[in-house]
N, C-alpha and C. Protein backbone atom coordinates (compact mmCIF):
# COMPACT_ATOMS: atom_id res chain seq x y z
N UNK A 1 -21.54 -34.63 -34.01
CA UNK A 1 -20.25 -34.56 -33.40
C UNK A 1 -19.60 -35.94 -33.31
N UNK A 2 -20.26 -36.79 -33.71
CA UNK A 2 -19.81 -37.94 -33.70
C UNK A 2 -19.68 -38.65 -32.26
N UNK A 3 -18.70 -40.24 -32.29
CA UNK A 3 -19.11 -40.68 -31.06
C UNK A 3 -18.03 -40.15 -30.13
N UNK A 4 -18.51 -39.77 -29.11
CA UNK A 4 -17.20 -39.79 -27.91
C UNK A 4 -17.93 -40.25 -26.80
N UNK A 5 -16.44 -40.81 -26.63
CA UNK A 5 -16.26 -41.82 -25.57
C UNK A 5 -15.92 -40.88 -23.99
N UNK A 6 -16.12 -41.94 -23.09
CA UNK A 6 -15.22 -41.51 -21.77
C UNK A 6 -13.94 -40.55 -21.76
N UNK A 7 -13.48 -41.36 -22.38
CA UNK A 7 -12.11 -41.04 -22.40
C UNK A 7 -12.10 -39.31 -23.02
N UNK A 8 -12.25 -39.07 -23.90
CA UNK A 8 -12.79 -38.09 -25.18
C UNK A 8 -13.38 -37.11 -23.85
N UNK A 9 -14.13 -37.71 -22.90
CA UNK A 9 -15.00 -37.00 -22.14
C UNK A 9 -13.98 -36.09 -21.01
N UNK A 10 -13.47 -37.35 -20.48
CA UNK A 10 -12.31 -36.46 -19.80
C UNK A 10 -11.29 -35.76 -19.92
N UNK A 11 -10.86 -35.86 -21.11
CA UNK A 11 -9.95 -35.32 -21.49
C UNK A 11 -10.42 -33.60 -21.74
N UNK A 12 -11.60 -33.43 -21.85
CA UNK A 12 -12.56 -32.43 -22.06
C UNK A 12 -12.48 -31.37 -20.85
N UNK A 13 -13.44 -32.17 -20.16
CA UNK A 13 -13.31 -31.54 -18.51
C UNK A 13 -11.98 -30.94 -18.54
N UNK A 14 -10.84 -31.78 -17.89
CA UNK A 14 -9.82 -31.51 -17.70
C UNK A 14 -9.13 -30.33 -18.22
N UNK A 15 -9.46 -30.35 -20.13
CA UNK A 15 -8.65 -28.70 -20.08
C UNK A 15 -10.19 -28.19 -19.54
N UNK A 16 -10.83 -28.12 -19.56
CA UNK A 16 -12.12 -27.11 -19.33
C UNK A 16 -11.36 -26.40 -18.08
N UNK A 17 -11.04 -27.17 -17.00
CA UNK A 17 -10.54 -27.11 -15.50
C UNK A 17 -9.35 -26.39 -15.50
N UNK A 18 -8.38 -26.65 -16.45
CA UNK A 18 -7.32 -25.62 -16.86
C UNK A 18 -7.76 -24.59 -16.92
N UNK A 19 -8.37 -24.27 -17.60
CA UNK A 19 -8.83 -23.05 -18.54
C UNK A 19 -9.30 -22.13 -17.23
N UNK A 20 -10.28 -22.76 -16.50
CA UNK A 20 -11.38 -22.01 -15.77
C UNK A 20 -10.39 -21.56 -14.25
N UNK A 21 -8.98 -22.31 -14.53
CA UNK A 21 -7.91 -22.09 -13.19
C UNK A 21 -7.61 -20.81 -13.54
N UNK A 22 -7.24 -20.96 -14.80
CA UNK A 22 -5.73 -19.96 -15.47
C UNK A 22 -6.69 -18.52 -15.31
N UNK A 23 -8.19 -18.39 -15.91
CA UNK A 23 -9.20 -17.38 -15.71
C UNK A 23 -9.17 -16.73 -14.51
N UNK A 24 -8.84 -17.61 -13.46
CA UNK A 24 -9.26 -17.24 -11.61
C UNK A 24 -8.09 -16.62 -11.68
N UNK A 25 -6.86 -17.13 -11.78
CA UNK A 25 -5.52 -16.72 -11.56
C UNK A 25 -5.61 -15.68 -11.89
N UNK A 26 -5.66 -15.07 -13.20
CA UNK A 26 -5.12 -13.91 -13.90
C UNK A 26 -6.80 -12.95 -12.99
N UNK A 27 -7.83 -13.17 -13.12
CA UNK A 27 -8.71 -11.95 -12.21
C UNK A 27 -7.94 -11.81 -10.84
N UNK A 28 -7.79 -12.55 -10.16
CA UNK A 28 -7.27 -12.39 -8.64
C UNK A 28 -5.67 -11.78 -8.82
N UNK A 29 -5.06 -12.15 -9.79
CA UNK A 29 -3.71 -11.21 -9.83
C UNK A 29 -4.04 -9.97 -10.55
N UNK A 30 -4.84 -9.53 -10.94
CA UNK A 30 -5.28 -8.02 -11.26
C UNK A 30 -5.80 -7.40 -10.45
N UNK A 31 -6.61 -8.40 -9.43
CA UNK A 31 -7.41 -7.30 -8.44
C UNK A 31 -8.27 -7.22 -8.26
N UNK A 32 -9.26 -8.65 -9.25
CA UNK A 32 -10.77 -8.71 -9.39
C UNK A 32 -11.18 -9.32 -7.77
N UNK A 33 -10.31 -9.38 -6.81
CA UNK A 33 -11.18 -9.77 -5.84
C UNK A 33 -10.82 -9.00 -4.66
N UNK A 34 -11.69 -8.47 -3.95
CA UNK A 34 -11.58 -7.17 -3.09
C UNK A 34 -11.28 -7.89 -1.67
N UNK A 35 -9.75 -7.18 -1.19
CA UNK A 35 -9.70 -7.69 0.57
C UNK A 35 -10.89 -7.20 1.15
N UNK A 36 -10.63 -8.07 2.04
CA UNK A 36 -11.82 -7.86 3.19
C UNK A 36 -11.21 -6.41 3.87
N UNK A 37 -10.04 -6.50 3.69
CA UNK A 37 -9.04 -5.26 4.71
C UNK A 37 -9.48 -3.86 3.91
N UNK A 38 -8.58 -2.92 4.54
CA UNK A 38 -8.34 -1.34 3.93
C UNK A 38 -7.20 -2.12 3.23
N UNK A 39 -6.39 -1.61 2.30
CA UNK A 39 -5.25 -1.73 1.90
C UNK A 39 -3.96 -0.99 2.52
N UNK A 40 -4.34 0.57 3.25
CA UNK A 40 -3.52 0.95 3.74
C UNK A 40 -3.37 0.66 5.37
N UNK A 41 -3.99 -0.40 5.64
CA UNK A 41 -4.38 -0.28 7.29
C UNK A 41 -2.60 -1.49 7.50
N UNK A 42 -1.68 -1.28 8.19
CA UNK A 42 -0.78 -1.84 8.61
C UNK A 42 -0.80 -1.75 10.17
N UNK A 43 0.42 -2.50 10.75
CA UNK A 43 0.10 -2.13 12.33
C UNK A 43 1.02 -1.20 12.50
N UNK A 44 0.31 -0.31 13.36
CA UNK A 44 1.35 1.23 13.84
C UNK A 44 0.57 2.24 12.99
N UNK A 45 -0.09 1.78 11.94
CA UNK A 45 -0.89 3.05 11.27
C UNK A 45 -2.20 3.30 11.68
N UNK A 46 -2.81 4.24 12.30
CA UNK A 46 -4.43 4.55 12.57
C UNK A 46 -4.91 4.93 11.16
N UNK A 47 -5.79 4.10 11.41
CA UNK A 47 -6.66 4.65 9.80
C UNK A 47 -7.52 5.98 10.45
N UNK A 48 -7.46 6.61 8.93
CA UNK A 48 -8.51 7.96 9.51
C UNK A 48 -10.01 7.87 9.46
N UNK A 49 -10.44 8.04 10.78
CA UNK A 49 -12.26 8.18 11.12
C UNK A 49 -12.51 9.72 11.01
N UNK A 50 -13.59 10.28 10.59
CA UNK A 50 -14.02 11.56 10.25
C UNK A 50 -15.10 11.57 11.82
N UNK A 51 -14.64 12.55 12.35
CA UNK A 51 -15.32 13.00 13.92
C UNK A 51 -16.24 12.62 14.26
N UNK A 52 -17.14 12.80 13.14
CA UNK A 52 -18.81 12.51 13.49
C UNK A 52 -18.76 10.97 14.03
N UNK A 53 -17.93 10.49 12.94
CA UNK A 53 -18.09 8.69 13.42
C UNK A 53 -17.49 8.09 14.69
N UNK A 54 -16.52 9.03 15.08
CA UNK A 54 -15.57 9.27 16.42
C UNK A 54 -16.76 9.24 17.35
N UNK A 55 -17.82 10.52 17.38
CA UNK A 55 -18.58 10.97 17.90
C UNK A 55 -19.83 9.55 18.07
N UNK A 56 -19.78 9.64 17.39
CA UNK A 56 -21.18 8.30 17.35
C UNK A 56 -20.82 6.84 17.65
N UNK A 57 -19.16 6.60 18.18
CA UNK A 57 -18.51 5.57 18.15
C UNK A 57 -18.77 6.16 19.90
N UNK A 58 -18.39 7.08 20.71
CA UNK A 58 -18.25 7.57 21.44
C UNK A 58 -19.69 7.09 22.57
N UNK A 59 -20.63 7.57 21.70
CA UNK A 59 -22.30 7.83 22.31
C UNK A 59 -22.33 6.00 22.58
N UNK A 60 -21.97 5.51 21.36
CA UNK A 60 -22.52 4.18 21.59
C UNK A 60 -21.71 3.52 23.05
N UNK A 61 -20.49 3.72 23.03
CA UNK A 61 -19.60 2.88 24.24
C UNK A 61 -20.27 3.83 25.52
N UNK A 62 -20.51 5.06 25.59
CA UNK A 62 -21.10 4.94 26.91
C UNK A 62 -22.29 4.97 27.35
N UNK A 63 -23.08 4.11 26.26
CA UNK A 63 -23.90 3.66 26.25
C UNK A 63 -24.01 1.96 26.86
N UNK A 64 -22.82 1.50 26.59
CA UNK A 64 -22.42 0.23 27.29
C UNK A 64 -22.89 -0.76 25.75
N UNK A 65 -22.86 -0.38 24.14
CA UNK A 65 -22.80 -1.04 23.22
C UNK A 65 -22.17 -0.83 22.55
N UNK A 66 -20.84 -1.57 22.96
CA UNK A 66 -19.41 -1.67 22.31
C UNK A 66 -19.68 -2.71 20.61
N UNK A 67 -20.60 -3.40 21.07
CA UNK A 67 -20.71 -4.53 19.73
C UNK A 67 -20.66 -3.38 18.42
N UNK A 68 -21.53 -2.70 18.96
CA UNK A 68 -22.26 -1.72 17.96
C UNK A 68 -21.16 -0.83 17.34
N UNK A 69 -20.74 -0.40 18.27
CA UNK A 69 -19.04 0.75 17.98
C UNK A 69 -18.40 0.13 16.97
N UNK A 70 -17.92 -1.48 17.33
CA UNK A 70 -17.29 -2.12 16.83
C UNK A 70 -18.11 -2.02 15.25
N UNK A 71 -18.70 -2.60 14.72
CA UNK A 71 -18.98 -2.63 13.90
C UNK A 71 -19.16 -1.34 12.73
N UNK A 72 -19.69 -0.35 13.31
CA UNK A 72 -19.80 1.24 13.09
C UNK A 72 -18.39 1.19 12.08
N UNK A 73 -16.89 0.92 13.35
CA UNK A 73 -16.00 0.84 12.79
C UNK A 73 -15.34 -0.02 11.70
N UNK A 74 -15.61 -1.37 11.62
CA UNK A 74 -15.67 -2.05 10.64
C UNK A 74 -16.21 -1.42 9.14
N UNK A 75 -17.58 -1.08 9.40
CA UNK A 75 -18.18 -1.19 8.24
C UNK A 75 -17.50 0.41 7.61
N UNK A 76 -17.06 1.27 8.52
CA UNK A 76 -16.53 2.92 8.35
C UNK A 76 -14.65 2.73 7.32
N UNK A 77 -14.30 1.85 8.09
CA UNK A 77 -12.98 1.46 7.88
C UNK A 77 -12.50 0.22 6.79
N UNK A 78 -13.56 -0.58 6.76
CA UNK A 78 -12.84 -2.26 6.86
C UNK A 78 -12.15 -2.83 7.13
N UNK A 79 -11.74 -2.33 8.51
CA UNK A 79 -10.58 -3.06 8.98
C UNK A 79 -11.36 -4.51 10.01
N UNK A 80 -10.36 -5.34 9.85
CA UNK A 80 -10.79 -6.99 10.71
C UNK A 80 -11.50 -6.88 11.97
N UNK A 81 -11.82 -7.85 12.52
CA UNK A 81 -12.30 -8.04 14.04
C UNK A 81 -11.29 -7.23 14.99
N UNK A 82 -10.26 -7.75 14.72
CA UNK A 82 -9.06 -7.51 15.88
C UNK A 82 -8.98 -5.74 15.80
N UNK A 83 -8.72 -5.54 14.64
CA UNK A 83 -8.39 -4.12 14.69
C UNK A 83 -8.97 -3.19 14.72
N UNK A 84 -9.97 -3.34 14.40
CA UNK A 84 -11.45 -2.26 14.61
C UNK A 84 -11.59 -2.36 15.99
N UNK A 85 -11.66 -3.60 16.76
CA UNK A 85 -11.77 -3.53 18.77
C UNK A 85 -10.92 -2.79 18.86
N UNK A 86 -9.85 -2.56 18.62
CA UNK A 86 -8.55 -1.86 19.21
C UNK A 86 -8.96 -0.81 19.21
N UNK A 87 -9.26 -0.02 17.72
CA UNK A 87 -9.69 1.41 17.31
C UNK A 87 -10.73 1.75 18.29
N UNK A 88 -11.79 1.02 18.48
CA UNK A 88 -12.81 1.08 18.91
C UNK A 88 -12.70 1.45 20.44
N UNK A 89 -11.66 0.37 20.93
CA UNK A 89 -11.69 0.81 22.46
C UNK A 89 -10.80 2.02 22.96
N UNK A 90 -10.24 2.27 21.82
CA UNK A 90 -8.87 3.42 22.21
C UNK A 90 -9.90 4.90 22.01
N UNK A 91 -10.91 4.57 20.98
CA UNK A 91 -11.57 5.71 20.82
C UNK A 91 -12.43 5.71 22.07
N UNK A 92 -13.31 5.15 22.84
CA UNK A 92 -13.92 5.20 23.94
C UNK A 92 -13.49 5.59 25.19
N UNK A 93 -12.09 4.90 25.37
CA UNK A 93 -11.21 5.29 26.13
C UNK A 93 -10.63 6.64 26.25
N UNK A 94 -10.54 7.45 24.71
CA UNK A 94 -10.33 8.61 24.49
C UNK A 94 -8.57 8.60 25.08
N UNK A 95 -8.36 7.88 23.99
CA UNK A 95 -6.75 7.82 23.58
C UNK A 95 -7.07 8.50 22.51
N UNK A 96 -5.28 9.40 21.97
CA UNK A 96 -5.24 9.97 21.06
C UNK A 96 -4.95 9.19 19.83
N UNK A 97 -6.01 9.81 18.78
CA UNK A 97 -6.03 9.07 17.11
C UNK A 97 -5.67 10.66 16.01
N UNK A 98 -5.37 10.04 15.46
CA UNK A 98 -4.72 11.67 14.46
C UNK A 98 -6.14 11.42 13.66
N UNK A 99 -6.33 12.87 13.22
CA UNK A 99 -7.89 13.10 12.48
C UNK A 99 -7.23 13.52 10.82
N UNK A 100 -7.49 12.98 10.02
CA UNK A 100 -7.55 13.16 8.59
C UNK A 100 -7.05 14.65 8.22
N UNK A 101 -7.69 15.49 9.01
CA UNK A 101 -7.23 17.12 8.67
C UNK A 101 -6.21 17.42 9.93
N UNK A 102 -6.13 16.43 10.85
CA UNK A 102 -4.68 16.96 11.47
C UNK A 102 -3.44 16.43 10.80
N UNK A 103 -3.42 15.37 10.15
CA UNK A 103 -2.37 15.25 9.31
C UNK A 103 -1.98 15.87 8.05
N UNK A 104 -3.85 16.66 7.55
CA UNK A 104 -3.25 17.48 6.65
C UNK A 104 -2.55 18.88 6.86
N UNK A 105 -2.63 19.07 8.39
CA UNK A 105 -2.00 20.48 8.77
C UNK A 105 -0.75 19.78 9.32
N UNK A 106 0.10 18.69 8.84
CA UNK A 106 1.00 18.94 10.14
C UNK A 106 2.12 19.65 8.69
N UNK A 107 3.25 20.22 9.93
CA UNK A 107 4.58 20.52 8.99
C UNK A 107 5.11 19.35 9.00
N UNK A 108 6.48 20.25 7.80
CA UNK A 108 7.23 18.97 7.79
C UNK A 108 7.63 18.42 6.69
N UNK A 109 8.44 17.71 6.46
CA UNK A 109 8.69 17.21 5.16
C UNK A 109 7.51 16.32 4.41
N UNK A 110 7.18 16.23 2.95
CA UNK A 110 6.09 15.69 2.84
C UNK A 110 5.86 14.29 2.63
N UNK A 111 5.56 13.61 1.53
CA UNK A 111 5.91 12.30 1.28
C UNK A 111 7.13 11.89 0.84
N UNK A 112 6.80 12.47 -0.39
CA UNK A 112 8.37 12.16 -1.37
C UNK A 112 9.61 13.10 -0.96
N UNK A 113 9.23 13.85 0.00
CA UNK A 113 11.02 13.98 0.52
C UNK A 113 11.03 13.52 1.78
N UNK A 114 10.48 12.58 2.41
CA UNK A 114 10.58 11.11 3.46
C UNK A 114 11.05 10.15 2.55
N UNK A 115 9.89 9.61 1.37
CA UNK A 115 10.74 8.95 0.40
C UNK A 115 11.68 8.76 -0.19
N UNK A 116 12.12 9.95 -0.58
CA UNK A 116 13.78 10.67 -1.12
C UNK A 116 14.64 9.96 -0.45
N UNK A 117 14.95 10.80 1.38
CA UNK A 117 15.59 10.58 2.10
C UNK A 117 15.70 9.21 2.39
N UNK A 118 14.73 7.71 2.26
CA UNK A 118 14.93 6.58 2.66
C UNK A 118 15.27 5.76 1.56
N UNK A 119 15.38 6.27 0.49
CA UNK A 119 16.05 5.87 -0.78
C UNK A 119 17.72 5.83 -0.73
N UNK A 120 17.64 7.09 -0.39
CA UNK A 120 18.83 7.52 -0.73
C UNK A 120 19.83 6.93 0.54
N UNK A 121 19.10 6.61 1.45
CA UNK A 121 19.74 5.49 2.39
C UNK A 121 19.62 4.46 2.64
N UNK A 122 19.28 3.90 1.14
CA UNK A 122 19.45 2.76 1.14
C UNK A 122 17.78 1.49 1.62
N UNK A 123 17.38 2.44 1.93
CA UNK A 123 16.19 1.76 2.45
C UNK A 123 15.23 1.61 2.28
N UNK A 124 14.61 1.52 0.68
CA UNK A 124 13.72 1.37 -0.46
C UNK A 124 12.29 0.35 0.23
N UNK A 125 12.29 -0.50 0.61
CA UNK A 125 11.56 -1.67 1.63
C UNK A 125 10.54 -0.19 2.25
N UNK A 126 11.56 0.01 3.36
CA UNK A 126 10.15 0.93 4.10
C UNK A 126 10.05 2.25 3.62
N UNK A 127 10.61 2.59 1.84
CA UNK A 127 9.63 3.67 1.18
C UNK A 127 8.71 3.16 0.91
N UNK A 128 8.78 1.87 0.34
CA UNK A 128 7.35 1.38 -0.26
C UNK A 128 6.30 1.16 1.17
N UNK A 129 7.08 0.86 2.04
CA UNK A 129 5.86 0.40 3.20
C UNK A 129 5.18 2.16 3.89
N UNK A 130 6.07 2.74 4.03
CA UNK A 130 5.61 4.25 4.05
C UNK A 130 4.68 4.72 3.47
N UNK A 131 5.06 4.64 1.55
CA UNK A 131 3.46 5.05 0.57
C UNK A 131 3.04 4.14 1.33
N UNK A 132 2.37 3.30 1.22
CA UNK A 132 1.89 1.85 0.86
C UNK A 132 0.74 2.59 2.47
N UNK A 133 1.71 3.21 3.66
CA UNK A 133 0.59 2.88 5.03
C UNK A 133 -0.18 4.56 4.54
N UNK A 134 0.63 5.56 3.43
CA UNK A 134 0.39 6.80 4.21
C UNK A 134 -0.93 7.00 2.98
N UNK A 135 -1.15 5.92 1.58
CA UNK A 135 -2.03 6.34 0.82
C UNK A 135 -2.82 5.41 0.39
N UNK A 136 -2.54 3.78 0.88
CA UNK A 136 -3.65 3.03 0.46
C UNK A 136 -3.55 2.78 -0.66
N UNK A 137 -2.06 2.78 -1.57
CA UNK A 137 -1.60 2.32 -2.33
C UNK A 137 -0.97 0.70 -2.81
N UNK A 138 -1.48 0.32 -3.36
CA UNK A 138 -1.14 -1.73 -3.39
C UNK A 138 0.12 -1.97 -3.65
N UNK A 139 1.05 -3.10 -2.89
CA UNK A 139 2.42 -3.27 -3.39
C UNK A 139 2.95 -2.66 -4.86
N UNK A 140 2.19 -3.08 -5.84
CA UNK A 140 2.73 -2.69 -6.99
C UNK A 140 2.72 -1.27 -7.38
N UNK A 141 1.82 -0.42 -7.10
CA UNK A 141 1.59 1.00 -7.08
C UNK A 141 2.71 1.63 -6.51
N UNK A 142 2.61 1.25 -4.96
CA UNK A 142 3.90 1.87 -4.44
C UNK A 142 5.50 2.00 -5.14
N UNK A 143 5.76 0.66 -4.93
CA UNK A 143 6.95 0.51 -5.71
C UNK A 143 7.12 1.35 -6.81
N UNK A 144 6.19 1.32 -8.03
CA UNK A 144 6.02 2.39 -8.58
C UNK A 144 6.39 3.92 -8.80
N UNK A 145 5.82 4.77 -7.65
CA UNK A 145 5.96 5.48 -7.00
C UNK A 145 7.00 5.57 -6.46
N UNK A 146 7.96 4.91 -5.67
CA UNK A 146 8.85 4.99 -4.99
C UNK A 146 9.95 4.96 -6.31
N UNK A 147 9.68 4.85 -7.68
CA UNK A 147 10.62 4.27 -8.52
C UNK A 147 11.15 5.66 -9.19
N UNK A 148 9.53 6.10 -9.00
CA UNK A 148 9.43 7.78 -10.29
C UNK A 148 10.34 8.41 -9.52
N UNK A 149 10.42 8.53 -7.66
CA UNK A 149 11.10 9.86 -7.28
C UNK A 149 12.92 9.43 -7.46
């Protein structure tokens, strides 16, 4: 390869360091790196817990091991520190949380004619934030979606 120098040397590295940026960039703007979060968890939205875990979230707090709840919920959900306590204490407390199959029974208009209607007034922003809380759909998906109806 002949001789190289310092110079020759760094110049090396350097794109190497390009290269290995532009690689990170383009995985992390596709998606190769997973939030710590739910994607659909916003504030004002309850994520849905399936009973049993309600139930076993329940046993543990009056049991007086909230750590435990907490986490139950974390690892059930992935939602953060902050927001899993919340879930956690509202469920112990036995505040009301909507259950996965009570939202699939409610009436009512469904998605896309909520969507429709906030389009058509102008208010495209919280269609996308609407999909975005009601399916765990990623900015770009939504929009999407909000584009087809």
């Amino acid at each position: 390869m002949g001789n190289v120098g310092p110079a020759e040397l760094l110049i090396l590295l350097i794109l190497l360091g390009i290269i290995a940026g532009i690689i990170l960039l383009a995985v992390r703007a596709a998606g190769g790196r997973p939030r710590a979060q739910v994607a659909y968890w916003a504030p004002g939205v309850i994520p849905q817990i399936a009973e049993p875990i309600r139930d076993r979230v329940r046993d543990l707090g009056a049991e007086g091991r909230t750590l435990e709840a907490i986490k139950l919920v974390r690892q059930e959900t992935g939602l953060g520190l902050r927001d899993a306590k919340f879930v956690t204490e509202s469920i112990i407390a036995g505040r009301y949380l909507p259950t996965s199959t009570e939202r699939a029974l409610q009436t009512g208009p469904d998605l896309a004619d909520r969507v429709r209607e906030l389009k058509e007034a102008g208010r495209t922003e919280q269609a996308v934030f609407l999909v975005r809380g009601e399916t765990g759909m990623n900015q770009e998906q939504a929009e999407a979606f909000v584009g087809l109806i």
